[in-house]
Protein backbone atom coordinates (compact mmCIF):
# COMPACT_ATOMS: atom_id res chain seq x y z
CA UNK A 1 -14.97 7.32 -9.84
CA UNK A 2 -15.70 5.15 -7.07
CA UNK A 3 -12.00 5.72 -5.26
CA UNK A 4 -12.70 9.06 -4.46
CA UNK A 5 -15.36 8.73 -1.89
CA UNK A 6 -12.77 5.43 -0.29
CA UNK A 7 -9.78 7.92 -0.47
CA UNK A 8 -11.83 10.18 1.37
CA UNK A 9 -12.80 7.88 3.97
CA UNK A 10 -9.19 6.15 4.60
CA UNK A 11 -7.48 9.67 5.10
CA UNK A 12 -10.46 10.57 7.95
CA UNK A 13 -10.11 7.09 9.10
CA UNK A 14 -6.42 7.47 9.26
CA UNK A 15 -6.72 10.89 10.90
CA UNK A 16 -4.67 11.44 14.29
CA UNK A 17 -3.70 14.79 16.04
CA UNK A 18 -0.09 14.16 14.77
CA UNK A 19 1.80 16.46 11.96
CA UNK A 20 3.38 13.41 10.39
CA UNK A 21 2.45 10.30 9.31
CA UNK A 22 3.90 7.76 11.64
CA UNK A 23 4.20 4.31 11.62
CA UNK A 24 0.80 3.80 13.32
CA UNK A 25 -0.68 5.90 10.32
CA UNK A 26 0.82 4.41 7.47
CA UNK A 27 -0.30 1.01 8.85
CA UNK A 28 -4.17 2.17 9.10
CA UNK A 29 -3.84 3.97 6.18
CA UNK A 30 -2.57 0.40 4.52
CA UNK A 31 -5.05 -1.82 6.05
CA UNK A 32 -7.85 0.48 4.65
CA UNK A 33 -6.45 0.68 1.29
CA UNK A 34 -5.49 -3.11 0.73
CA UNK A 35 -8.63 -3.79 2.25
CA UNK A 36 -10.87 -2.37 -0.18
CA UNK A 37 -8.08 -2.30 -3.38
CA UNK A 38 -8.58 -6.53 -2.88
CA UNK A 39 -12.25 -6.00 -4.09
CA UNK A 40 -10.81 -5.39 -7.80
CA UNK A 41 -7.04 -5.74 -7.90
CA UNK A 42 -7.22 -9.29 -8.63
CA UNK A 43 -4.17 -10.13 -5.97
CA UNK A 44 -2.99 -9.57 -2.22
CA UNK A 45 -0.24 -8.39 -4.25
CA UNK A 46 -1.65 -5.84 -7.13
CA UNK A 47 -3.58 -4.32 -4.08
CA UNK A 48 -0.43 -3.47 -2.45
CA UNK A 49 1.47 -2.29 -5.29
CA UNK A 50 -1.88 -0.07 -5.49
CA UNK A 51 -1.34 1.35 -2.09
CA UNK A 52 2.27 1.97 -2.69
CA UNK A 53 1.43 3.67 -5.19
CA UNK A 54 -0.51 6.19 -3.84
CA UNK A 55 0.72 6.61 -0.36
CA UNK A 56 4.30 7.63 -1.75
CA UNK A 57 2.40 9.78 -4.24
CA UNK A 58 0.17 11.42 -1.31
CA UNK A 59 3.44 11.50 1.11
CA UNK A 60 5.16 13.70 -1.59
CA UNK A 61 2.56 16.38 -1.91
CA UNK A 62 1.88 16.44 1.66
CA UNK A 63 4.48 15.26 3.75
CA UNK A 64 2.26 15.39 6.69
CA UNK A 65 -1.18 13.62 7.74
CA UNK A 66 -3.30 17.19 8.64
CA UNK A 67 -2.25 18.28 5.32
CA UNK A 68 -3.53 15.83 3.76
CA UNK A 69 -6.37 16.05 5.26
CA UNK A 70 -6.70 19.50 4.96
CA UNK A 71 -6.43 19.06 0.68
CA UNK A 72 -8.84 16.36 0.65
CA UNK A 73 -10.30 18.05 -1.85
CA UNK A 74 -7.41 17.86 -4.00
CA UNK A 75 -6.14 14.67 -3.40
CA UNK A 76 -9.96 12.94 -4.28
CA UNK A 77 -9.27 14.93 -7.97
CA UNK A 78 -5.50 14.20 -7.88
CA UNK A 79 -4.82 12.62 -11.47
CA UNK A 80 -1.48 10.61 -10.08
CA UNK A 81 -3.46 9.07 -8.19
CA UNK A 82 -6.22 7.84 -10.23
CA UNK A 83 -3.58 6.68 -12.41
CA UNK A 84 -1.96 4.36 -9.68
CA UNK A 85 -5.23 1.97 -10.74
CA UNK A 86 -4.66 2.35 -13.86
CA UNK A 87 -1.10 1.35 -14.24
CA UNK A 88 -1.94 -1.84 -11.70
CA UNK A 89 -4.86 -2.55 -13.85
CA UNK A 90 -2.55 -2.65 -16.65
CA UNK A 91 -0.27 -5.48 -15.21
């Protein structure tokens, strides 16, 4: 499970002293993602879908960046997630 460590590493490197995840946020947390999703999505565009996919999956659970952070723990076990690669690897 090689995401676990990267989802680890794009929430710290997405980390702010904000309770939300603003615009600013999102954006790092999608440059991150797409960034290392393009190393075995196949497409700019499969990478993308990937990140969807998980940001509106982590926004759900935790509607704010510090929690998120603070269920790392969680999140790097989180099934829904692990099957947002699995449904892009599908396609």
């Amino acid at each position: 499970m090689k995401k676990i460590p990267i989802l680890v590493l794009l929430l710290i490197l997405t980390a702010s002293c904000k309770n939300t995840w603003s615009q600013e946020d999102k954006d790092a947390f999608y440059q991150a993602c797409t960034g290392e999703a393009a190393t075995w999505a196949g497409s700019p565009d499969k990478a993308k879908a990937y990140c969807d996919c998980v940001f509106s999956k982590m926004e759900k659970k935790y509607p704010n960046e510090e929690d998120a952070l603070e269920h790392i723990d969680v999140l790097a076990q989180d099934t829904d997630l692990v099957k947002c690669k699995q449904e892009i690897m599908q396609k």
